[in-house]
C-alpha atoms as a PDB file:
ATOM      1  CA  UNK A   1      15.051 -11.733   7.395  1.00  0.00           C
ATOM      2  CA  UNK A   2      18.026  -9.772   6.953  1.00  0.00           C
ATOM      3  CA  UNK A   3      18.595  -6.764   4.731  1.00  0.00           C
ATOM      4  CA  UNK A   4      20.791  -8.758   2.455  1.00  0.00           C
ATOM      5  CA  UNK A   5      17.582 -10.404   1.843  1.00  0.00           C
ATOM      6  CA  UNK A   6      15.760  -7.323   1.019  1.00  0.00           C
ATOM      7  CA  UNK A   7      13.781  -7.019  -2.464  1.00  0.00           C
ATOM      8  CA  UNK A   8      15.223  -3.572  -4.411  1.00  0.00           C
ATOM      9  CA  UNK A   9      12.016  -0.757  -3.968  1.00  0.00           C
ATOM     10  CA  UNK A  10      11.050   1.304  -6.758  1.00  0.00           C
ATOM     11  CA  UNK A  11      11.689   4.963  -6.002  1.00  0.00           C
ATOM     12  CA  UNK A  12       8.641   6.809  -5.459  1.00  0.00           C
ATOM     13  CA  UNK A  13       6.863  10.292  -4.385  1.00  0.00           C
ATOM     14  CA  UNK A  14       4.236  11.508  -2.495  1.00  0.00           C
ATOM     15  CA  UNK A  15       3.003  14.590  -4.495  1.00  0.00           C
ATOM     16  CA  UNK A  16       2.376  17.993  -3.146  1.00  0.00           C
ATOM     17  CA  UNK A  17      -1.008  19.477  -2.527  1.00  0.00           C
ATOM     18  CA  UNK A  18      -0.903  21.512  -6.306  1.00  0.00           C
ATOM     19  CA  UNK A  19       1.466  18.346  -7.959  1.00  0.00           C
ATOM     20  CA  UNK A  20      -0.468  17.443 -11.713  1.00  0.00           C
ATOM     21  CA  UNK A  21       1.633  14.855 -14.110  1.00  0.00           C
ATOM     22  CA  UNK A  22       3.898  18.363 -15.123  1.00  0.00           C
ATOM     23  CA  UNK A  23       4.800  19.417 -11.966  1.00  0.00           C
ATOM     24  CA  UNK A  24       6.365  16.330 -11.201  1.00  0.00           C
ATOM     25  CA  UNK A  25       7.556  15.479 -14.877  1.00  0.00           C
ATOM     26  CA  UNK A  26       9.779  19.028 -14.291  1.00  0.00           C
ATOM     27  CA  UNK A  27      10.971  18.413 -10.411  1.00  0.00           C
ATOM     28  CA  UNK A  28      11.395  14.466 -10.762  1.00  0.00           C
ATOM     29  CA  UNK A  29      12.506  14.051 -14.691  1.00  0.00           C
ATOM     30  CA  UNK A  30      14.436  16.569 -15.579  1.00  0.00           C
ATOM     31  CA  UNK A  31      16.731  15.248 -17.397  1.00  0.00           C
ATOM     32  CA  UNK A  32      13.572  14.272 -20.141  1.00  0.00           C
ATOM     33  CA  UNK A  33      11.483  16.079 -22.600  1.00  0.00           C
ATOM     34  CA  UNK A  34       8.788  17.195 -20.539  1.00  0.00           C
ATOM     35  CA  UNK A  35       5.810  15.514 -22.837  1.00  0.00           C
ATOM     36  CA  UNK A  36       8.027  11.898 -22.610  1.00  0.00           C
ATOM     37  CA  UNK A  37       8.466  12.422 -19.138  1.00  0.00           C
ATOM     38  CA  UNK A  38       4.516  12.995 -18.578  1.00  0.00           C
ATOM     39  CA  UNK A  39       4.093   9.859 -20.654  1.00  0.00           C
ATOM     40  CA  UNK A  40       6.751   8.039 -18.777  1.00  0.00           C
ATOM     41  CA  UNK A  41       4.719   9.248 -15.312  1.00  0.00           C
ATOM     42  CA  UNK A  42       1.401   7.852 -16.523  1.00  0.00           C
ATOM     43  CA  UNK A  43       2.582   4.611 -17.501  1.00  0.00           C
ATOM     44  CA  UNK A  44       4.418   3.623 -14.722  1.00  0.00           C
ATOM     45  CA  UNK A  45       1.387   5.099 -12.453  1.00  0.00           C
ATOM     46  CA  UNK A  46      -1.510   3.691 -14.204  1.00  0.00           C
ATOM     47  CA  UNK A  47      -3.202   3.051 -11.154  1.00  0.00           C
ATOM     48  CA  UNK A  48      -3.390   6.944 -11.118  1.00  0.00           C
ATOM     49  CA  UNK A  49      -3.584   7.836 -14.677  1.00  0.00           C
ATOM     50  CA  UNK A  50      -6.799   5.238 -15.222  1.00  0.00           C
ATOM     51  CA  UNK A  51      -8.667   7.327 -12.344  1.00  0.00           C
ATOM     52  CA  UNK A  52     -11.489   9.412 -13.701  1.00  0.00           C
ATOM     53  CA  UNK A  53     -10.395  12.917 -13.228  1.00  0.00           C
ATOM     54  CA  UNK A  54     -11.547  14.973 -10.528  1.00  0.00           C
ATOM     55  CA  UNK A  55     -15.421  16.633 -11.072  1.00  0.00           C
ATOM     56  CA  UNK A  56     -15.575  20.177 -12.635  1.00  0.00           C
ATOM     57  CA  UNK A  57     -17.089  21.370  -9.400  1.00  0.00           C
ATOM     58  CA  UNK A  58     -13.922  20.136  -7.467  1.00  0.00           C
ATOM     59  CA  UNK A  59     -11.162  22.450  -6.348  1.00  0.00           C
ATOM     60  CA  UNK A  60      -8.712  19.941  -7.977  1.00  0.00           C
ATOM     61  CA  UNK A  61     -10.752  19.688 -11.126  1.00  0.00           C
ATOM     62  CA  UNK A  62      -9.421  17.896 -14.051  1.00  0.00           C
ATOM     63  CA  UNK A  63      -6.387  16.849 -11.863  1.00  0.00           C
ATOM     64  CA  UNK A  64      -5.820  13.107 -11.289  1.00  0.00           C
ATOM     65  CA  UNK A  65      -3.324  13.452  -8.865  1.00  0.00           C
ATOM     66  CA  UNK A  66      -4.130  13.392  -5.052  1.00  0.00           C
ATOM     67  CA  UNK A  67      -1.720  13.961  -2.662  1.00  0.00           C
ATOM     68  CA  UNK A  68      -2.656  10.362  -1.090  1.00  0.00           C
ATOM     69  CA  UNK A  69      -1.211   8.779  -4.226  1.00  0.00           C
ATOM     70  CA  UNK A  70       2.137   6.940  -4.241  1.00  0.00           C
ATOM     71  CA  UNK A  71       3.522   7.990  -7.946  1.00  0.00           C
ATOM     72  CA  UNK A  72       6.858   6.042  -8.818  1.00  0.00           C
ATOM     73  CA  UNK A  73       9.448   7.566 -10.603  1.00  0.00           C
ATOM     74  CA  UNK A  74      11.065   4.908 -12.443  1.00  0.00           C
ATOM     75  CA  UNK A  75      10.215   2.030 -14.523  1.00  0.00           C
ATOM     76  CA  UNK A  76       9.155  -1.130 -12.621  1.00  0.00           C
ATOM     77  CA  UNK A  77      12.413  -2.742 -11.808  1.00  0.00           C
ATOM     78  CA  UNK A  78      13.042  -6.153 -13.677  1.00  0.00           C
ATOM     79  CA  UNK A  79      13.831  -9.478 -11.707  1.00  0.00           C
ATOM     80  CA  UNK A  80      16.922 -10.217 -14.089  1.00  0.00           C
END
């Protein structure tokens, strides 16, 4: 296969240790309202957004976001 031949990749992140949906709304979307660009986050990410939150007892309690998690920061691209 050659790179000609290469499908387009949807730009994505690997959040910090502290990241939560603002954090990276404010360093990744700038350019956005920062509720749209929250919004924006969780529905291209619903694979992370869906996620039950971590426990109250957790360090990262409440947060969804692991650092593990791939979170794209664009729309999925279209095939046209």
């Amino acid at each position: 296969m050659s790179v000609s031949e290469l499908s387009p990749v949807r730009k994505s992140i690997l959040p910090t240790g502290d990241d939560t949906w603002a954090t990276i709304a404010r360093r990744e979307l700038a350019d956005r309202p920062e509720d749209k660009a929250v919004s924006d986050l969780q529905s291209w990410n619903l694979h992370v957004f869906m996620r039950a939150p971590a426990p109250e007892t957790s360090p990262r309690a409440g947060n969804q976001v692991l650092p593990s998690d791939v979170i794209f920061v664009e729309p999925p691209l279209s095939d046209a």
